[in-house]
N, C-alpha and C. Protein backbone atom coordinates (compact mmCIF):
# COMPACT_ATOMS: atom_id res chain seq x y z
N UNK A 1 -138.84 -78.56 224.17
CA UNK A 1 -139.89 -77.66 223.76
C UNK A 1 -139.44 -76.20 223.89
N UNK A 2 -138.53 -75.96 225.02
CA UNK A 2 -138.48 -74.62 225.25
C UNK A 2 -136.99 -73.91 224.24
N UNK A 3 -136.74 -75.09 223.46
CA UNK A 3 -135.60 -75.00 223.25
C UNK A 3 -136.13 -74.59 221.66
N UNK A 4 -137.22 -75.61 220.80
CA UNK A 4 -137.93 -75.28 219.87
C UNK A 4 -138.47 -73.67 219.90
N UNK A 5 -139.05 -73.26 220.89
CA UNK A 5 -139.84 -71.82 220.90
C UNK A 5 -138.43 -70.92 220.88
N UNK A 6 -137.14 -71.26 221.46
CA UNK A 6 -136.34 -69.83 221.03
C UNK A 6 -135.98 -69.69 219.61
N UNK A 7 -135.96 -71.20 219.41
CA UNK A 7 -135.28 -71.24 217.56
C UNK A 7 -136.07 -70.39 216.82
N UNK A 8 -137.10 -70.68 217.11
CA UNK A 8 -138.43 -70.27 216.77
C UNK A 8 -138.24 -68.49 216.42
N UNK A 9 -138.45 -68.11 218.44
CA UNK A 9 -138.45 -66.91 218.12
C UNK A 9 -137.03 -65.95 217.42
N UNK A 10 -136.15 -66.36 217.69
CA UNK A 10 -134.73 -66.20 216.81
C UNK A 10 -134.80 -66.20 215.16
N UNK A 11 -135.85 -67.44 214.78
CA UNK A 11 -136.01 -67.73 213.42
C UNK A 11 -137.20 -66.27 212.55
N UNK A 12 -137.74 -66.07 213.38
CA UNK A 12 -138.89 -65.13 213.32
C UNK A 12 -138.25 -63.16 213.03
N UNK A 13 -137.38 -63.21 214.62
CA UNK A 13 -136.87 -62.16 214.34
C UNK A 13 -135.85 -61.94 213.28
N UNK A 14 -135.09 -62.75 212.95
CA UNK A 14 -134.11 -62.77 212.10
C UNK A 14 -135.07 -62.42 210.19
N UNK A 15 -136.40 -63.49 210.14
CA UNK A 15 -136.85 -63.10 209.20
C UNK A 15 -137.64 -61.70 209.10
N UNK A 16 -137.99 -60.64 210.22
CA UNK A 16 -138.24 -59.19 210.33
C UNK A 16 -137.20 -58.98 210.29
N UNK A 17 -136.13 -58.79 210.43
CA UNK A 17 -134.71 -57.91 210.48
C UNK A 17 -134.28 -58.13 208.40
N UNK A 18 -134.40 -59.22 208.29
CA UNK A 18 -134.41 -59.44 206.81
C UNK A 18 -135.28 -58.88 206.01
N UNK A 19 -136.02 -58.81 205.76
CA UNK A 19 -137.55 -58.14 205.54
C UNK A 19 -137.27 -56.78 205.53
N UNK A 20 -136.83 -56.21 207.05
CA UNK A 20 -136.60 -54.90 207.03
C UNK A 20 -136.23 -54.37 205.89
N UNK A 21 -134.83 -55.05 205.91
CA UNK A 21 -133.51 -54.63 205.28
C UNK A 21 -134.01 -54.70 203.61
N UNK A 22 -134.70 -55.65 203.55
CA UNK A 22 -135.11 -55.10 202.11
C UNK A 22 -135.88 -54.15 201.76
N UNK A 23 -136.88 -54.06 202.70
CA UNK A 23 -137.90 -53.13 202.27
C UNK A 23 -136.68 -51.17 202.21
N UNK A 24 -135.99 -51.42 203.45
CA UNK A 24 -134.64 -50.48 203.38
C UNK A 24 -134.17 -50.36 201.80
N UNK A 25 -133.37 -50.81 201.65
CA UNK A 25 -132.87 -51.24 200.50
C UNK A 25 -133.41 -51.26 199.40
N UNK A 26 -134.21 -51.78 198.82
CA UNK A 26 -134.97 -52.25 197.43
C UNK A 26 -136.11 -51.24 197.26
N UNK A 27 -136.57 -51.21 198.42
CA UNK A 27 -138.17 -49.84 198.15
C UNK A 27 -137.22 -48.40 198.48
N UNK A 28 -136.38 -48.30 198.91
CA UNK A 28 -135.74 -46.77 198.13
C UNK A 28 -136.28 -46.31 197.03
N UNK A 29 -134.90 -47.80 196.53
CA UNK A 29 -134.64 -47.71 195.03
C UNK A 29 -135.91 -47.46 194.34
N UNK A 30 -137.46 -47.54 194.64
CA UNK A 30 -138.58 -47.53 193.69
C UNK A 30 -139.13 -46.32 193.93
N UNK A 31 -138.38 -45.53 194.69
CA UNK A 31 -138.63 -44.26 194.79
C UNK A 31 -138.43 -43.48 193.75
N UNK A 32 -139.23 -41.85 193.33
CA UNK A 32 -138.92 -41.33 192.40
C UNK A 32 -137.35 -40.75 191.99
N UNK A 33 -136.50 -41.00 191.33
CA UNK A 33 -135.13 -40.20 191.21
C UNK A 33 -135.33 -39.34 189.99
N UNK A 34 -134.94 -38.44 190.37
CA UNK A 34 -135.20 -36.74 189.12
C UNK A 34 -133.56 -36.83 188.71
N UNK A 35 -133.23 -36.64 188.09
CA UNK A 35 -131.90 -36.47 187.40
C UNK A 35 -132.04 -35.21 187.14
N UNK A 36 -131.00 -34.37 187.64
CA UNK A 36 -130.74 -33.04 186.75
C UNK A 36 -129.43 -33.06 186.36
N UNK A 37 -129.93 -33.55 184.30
CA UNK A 37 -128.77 -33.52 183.67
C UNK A 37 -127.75 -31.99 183.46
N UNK A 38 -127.23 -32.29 182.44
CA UNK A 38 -126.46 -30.81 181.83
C UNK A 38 -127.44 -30.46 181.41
N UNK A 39 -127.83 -28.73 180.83
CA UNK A 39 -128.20 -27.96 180.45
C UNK A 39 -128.62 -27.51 179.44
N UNK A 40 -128.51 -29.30 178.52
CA UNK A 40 -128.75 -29.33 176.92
C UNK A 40 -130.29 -30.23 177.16
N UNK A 41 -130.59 -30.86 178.29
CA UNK A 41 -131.34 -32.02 178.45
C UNK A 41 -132.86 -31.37 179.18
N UNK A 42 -134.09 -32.17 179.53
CA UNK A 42 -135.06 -31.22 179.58
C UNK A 42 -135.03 -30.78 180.94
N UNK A 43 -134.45 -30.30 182.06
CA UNK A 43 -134.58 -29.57 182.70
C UNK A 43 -133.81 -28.30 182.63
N UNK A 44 -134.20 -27.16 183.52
CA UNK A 44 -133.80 -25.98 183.46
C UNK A 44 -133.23 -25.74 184.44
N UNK A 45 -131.71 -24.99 184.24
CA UNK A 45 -130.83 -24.23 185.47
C UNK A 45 -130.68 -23.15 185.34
N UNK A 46 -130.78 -21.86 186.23
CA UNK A 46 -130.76 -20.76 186.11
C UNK A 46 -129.71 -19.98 187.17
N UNK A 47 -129.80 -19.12 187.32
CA UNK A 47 -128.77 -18.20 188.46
C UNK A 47 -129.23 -16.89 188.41
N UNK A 48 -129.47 -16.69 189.81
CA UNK A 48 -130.20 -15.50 190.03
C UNK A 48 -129.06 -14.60 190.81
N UNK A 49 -129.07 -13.46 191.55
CA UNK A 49 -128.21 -12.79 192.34
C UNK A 49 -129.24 -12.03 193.47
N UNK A 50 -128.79 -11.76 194.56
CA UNK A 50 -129.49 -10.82 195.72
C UNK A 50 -128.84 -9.82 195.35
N UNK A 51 -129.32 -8.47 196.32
CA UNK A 51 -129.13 -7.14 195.79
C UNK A 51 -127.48 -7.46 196.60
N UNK A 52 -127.10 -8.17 197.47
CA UNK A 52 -125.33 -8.02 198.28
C UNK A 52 -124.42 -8.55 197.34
N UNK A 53 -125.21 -9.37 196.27
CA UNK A 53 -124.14 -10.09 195.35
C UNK A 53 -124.22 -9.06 194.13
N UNK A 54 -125.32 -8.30 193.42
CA UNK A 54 -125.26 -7.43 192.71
C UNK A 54 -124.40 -6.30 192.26
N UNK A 55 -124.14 -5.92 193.52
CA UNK A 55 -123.20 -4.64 193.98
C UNK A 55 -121.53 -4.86 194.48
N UNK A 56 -121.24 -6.11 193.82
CA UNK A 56 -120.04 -6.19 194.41
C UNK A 56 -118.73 -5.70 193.40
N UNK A 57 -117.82 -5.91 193.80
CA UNK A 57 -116.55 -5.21 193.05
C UNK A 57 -116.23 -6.81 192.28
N UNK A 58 -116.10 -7.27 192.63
CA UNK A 58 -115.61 -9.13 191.99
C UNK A 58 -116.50 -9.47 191.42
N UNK A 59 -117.00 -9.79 190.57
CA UNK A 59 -117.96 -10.65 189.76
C UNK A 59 -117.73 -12.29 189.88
N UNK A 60 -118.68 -12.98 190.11
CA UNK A 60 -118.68 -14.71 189.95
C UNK A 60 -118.31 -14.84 188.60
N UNK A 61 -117.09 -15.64 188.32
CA UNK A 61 -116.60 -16.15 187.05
C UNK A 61 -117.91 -16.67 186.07
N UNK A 62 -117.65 -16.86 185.31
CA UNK A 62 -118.49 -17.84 184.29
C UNK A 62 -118.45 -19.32 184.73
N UNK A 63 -120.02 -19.35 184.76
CA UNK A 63 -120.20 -20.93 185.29
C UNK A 63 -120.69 -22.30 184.27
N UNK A 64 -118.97 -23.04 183.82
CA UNK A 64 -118.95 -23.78 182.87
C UNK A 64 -119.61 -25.06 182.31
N UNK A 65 -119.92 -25.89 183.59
CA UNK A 65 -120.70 -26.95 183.59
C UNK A 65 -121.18 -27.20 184.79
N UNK A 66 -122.94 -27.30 184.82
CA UNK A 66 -123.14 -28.17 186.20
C UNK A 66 -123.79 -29.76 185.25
N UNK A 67 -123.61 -30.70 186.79
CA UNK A 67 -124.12 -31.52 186.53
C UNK A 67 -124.61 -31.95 187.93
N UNK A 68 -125.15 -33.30 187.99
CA UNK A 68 -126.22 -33.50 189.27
C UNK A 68 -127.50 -34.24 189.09
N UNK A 69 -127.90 -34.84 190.36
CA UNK A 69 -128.89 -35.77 190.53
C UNK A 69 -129.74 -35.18 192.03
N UNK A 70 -131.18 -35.39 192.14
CA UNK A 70 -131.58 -35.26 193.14
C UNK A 70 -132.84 -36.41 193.26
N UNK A 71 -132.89 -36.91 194.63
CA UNK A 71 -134.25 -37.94 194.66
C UNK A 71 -134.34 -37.74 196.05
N UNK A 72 -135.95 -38.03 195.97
CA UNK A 72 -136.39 -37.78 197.68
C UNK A 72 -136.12 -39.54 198.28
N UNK A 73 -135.78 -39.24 199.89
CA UNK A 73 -135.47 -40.21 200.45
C UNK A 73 -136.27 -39.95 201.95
N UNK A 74 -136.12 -41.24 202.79
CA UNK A 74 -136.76 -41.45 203.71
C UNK A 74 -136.02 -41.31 205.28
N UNK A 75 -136.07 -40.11 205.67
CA UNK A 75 -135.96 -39.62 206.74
C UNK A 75 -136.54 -39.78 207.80
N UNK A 76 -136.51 -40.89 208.89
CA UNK A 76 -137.15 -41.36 209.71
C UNK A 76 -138.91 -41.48 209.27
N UNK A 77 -139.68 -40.74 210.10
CA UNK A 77 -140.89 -40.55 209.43
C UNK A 77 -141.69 -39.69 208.21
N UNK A 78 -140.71 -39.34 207.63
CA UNK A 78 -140.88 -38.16 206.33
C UNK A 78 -140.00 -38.42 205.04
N UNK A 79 -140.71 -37.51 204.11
CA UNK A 79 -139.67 -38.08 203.25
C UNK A 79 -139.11 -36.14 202.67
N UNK A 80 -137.10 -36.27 202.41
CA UNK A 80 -137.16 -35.50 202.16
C UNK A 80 -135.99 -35.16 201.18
N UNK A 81 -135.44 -34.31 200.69
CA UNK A 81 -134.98 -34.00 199.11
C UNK A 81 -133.39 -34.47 198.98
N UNK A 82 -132.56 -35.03 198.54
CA UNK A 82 -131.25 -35.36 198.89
C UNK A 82 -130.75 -35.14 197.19
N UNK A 83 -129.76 -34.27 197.14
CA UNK A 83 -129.09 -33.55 196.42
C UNK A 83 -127.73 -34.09 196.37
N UNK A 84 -127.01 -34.00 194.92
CA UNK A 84 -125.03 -34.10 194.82
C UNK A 84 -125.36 -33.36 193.11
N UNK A 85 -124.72 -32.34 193.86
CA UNK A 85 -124.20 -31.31 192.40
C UNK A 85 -123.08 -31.22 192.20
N UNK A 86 -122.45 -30.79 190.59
CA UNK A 86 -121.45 -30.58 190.88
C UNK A 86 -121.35 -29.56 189.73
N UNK A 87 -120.59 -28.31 190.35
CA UNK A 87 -120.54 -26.97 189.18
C UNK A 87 -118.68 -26.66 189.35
N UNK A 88 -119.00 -26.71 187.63
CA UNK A 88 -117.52 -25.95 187.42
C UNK A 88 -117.60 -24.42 186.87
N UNK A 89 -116.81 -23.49 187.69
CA UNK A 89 -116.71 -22.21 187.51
C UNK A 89 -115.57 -21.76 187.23
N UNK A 90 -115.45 -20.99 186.05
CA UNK A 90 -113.89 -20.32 185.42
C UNK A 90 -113.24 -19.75 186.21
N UNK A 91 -111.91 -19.44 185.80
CA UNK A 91 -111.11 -19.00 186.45
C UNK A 91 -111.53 -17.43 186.50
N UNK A 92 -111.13 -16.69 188.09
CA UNK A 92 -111.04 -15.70 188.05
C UNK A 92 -110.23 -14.56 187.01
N UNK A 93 -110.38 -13.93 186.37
CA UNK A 93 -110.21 -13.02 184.98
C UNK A 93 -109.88 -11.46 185.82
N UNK A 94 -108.53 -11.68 186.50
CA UNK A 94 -107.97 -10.82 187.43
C UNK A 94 -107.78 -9.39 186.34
N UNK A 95 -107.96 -9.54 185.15
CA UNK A 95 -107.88 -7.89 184.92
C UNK A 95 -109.36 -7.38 185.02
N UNK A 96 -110.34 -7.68 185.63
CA UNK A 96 -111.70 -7.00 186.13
C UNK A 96 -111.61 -6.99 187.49
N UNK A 97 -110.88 -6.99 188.62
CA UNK A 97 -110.66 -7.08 189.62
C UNK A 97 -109.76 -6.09 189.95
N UNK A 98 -110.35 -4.92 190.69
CA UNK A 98 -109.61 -4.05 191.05
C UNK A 98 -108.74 -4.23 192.34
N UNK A 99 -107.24 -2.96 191.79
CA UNK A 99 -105.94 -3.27 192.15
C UNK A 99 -105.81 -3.51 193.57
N UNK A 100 -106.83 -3.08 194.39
CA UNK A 100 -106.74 -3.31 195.74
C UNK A 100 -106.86 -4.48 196.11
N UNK A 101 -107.62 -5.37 195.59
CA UNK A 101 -107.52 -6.92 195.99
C UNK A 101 -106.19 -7.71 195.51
N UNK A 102 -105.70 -7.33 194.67
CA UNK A 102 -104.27 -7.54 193.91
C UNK A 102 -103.12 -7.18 194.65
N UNK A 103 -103.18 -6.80 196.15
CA UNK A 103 -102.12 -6.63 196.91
C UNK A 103 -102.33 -7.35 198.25
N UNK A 104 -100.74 -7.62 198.82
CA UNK A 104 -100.95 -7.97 200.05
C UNK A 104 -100.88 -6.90 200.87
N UNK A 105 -101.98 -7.23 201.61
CA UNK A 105 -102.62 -6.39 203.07
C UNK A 105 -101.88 -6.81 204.56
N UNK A 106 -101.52 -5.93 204.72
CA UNK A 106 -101.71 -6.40 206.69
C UNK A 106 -102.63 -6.00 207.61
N UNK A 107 -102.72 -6.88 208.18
CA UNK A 107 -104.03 -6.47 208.92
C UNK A 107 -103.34 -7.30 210.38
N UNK A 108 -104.51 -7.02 211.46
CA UNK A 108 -104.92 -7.95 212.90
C UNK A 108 -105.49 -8.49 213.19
N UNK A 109 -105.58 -9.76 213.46
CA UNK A 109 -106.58 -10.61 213.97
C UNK A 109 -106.05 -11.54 215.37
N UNK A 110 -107.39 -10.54 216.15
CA UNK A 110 -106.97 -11.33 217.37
C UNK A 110 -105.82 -10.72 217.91
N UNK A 111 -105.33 -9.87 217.51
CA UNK A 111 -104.37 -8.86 218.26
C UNK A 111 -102.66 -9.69 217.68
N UNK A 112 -103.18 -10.54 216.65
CA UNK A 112 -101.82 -10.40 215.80
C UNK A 112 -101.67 -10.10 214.49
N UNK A 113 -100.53 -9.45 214.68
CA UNK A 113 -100.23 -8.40 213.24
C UNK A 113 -100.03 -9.57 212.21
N UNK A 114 -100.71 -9.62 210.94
CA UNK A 114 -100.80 -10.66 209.78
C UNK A 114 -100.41 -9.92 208.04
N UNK A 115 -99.94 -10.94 207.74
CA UNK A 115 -100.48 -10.30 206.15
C UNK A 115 -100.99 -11.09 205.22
N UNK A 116 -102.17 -10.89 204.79
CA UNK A 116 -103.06 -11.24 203.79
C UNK A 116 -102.70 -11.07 202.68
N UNK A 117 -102.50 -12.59 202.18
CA UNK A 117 -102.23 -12.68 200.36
C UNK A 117 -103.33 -12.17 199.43
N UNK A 118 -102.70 -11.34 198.28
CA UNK A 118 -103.63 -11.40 197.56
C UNK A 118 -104.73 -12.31 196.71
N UNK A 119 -105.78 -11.53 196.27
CA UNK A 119 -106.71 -12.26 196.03
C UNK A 119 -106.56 -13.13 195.03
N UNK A 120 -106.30 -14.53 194.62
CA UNK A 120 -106.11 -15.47 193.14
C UNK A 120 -107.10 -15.86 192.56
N UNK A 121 -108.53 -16.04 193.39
CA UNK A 121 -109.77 -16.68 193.04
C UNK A 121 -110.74 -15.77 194.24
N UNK A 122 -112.08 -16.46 193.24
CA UNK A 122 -112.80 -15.24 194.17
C UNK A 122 -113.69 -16.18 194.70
N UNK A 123 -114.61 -16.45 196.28
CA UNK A 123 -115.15 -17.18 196.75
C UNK A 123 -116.69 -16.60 196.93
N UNK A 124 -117.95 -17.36 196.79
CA UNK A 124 -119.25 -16.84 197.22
C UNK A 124 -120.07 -17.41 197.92
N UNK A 125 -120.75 -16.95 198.32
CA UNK A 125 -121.92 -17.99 199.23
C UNK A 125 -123.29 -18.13 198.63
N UNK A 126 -123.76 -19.15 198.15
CA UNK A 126 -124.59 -19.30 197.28
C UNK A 126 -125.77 -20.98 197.83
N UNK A 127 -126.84 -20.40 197.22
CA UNK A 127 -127.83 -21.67 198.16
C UNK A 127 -128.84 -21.49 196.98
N UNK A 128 -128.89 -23.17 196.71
CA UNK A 128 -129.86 -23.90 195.61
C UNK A 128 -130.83 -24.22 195.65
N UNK A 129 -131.96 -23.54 195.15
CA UNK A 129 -133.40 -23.49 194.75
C UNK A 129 -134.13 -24.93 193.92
N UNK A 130 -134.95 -25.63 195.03
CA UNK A 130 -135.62 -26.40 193.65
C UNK A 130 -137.01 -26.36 193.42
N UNK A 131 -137.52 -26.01 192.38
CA UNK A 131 -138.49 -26.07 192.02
C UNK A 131 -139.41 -27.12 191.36
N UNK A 132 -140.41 -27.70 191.86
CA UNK A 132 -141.23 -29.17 191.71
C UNK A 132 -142.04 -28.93 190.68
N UNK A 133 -142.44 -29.77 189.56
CA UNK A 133 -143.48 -29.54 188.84
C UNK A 133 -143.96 -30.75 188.27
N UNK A 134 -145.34 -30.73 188.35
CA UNK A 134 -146.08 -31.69 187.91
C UNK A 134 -146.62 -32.17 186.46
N UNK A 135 -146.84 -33.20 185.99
CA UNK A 135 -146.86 -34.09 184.53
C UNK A 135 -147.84 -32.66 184.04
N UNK A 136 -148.53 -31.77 184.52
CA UNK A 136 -148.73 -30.90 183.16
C UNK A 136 -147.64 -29.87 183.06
N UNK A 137 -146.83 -29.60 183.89
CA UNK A 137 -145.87 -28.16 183.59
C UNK A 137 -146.18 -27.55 184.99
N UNK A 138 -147.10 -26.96 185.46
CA UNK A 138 -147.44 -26.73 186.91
C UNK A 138 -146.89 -26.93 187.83
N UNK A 139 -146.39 -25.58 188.77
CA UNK A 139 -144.99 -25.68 189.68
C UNK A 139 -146.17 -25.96 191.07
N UNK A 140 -145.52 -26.66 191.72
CA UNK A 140 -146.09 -27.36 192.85
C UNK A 140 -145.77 -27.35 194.35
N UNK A 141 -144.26 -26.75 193.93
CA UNK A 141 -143.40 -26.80 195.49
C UNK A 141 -142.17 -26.16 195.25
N UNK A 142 -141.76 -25.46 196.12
CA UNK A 142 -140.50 -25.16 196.35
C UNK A 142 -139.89 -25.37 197.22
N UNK A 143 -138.41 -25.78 197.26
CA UNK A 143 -137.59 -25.79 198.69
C UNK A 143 -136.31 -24.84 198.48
N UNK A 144 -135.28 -24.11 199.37
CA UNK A 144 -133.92 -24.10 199.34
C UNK A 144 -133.18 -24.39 199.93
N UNK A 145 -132.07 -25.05 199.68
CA UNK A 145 -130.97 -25.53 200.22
C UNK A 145 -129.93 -24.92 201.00
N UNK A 146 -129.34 -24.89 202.58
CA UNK A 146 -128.94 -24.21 202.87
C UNK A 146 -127.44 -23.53 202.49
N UNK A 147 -127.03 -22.36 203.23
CA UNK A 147 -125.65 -21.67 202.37
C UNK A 147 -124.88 -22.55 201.71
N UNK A 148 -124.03 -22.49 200.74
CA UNK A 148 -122.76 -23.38 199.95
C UNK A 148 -121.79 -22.33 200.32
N UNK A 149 -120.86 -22.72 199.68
CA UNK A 149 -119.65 -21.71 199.39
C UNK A 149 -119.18 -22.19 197.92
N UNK A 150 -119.21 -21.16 197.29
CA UNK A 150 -118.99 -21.95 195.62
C UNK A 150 -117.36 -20.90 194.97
N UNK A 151 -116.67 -21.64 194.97
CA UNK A 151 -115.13 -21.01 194.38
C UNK A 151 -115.14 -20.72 192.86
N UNK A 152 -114.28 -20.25 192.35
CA UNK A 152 -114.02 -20.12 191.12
C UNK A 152 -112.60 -20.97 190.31
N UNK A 153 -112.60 -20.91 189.86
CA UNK A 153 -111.11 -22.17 188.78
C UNK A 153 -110.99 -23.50 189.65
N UNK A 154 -112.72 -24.08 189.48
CA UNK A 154 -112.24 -25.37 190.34
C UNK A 154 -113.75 -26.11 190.25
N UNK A 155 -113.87 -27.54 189.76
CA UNK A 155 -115.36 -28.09 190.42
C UNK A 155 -115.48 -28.22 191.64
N UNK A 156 -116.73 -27.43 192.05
CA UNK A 156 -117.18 -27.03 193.44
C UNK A 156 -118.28 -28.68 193.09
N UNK A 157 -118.23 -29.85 194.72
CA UNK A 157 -119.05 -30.63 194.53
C UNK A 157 -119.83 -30.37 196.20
N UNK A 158 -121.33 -31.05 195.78
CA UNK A 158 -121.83 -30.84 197.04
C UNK A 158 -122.81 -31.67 197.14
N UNK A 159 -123.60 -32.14 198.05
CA UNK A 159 -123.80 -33.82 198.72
C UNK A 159 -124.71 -33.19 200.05
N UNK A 160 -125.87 -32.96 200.24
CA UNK A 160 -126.57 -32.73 201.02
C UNK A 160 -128.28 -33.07 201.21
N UNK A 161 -128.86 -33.08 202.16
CA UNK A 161 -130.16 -33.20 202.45
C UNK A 161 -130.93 -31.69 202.68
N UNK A 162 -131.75 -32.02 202.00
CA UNK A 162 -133.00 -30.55 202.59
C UNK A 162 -133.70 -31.06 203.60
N UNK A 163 -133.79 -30.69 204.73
CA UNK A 163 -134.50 -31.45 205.99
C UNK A 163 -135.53 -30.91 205.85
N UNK A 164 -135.99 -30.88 204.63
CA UNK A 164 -137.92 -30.24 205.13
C UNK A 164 -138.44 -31.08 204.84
N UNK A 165 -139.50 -31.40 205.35
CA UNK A 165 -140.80 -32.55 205.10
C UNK A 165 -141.16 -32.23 203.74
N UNK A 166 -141.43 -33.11 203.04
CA UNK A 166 -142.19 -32.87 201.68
C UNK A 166 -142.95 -33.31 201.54
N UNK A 167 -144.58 -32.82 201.52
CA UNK A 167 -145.60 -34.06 201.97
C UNK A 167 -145.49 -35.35 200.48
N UNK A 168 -146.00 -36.13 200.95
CA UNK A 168 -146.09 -37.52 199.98
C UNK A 168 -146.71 -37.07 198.65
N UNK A 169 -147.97 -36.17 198.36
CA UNK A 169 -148.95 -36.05 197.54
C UNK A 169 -147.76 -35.06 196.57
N UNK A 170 -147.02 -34.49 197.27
CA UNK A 170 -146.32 -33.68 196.11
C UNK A 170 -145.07 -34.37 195.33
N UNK A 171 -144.57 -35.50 196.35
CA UNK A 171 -143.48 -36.23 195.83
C UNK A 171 -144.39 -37.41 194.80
N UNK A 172 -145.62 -37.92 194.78
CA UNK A 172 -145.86 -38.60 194.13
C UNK A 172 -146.21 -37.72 192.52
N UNK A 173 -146.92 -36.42 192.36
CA UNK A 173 -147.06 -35.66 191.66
C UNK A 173 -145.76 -35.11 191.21
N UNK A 174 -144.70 -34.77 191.27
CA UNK A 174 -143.55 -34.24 190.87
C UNK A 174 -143.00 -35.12 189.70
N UNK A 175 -142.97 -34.56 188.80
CA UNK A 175 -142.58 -35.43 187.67
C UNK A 175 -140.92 -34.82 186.63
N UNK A 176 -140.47 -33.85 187.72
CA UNK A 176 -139.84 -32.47 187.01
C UNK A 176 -139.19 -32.00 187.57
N UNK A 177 -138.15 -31.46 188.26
CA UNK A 177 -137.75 -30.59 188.61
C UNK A 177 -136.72 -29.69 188.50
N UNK A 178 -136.62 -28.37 188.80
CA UNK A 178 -135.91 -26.86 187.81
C UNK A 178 -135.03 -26.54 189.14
N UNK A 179 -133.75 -26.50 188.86
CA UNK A 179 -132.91 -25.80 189.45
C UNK A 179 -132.60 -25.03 189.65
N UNK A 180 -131.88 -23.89 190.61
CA UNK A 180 -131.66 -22.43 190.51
C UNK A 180 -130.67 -22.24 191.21
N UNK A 181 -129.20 -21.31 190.55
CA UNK A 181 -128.26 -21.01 192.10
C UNK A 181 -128.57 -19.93 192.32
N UNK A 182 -128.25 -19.64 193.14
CA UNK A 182 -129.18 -18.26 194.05
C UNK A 182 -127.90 -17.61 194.41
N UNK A 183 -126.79 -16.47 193.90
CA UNK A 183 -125.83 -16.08 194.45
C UNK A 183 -126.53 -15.15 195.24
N UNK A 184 -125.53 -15.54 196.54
CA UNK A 184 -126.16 -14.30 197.63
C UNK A 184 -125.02 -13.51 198.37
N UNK A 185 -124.18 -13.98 198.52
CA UNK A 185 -122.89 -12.82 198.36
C UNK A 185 -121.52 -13.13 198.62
N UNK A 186 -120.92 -12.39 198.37
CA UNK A 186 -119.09 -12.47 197.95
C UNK A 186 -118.13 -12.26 198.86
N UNK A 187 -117.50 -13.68 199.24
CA UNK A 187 -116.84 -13.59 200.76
C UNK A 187 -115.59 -13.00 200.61
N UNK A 188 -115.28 -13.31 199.17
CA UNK A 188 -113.80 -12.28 199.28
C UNK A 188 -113.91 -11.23 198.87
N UNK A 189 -115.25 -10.23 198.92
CA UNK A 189 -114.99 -9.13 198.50
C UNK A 189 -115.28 -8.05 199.91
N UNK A 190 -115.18 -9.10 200.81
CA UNK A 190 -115.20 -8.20 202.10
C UNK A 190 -113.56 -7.47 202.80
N UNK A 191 -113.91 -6.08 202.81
CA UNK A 191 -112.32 -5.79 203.32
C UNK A 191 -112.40 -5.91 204.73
């Protein structure tokens, strides 16, 4: 008898651990996934600048193709935004780049004497905006994503979570969502 009740309870837990794993697994998947195609398809990507990226001597190359997917997922007790982009940006166009970045520098760091190659590509720090909108057009939510670093003559890819809670009522209403890179400023244009 006592031997029946462990099978038992063994047989029991094993079918919750199974169970789990699907509801894991399979009810993801029935979660909403937003695709943000290329830039021909119906969502919108844009690029904005802060006044530190405005004013710089380097300009961000021309940005050739993004592509990318985002869907909310289940974060212990919340659910929240999980992102993989991927942007290709032109090559740096070194005759707009003045001659001072075009040389090697010496400098100190840390109290040793160095020399710094010149500049070949130009690097920025940049953080992605999404904007939620609901089956009439009506923006509903916003989140941003924290700093990137986005290069130039190269696909920059990136694979992250927004850890903010998103309540349920807006993820069930979201039928849409608009992208934005947000340049916020230029790491190699610091001397």
């Amino acid at each position: 008898m006592k031997r029946k009740s462990i099978i038992l309870t063994i047989s029991l837990i094993s079918l919750g651990i199974f169970l789990f794993l699907i509801y894991m697994f399979l009810g993801r998947n029935n979660r909403i996934k937003l695709e943000l195609p290329d830039n021909e398809k119906w969502y919108k990507w844009s690029i904005s600048y802060k006044t530190e990226a405005i004013f710089n001597e380097i300009n961000l190359p021309d940005i050739k193709n993004i592509e990318g997917s985002a869907k909310f997922i289940e974060n212990n007790i919340w659910e929240v935004l999980w992102y993989k982009i991927s942007i290709e940006v032109a090559k740096l166009d070194k005759s707009k780049v003045p001659s001072e970045y075009l040389k090697d520098k010496e400098s100190t760091i840390n109290g040793v004497k160095t020399t710094l190659l010149w500049l070949s590509e130009v690097l920025y720090e940049v953080s992605f905006n999404f904007t939620f909108f609901n089956k009439d057009g009506f923006e509903i939510y916003k989140t941003e994503s924290k700093s990137e670093n986005i290069e130039s003559w190269r696909t920059n890819n990136f694979q992250n979570i927004i850890e903010e809670s998103i309540p349920k009522e807006i993820i069930k209403n979201t039928k849409k969502i608009e992208f934005k890179i947000s340049v916020n400023k230029c790491l190699s244009c610091e001397k």
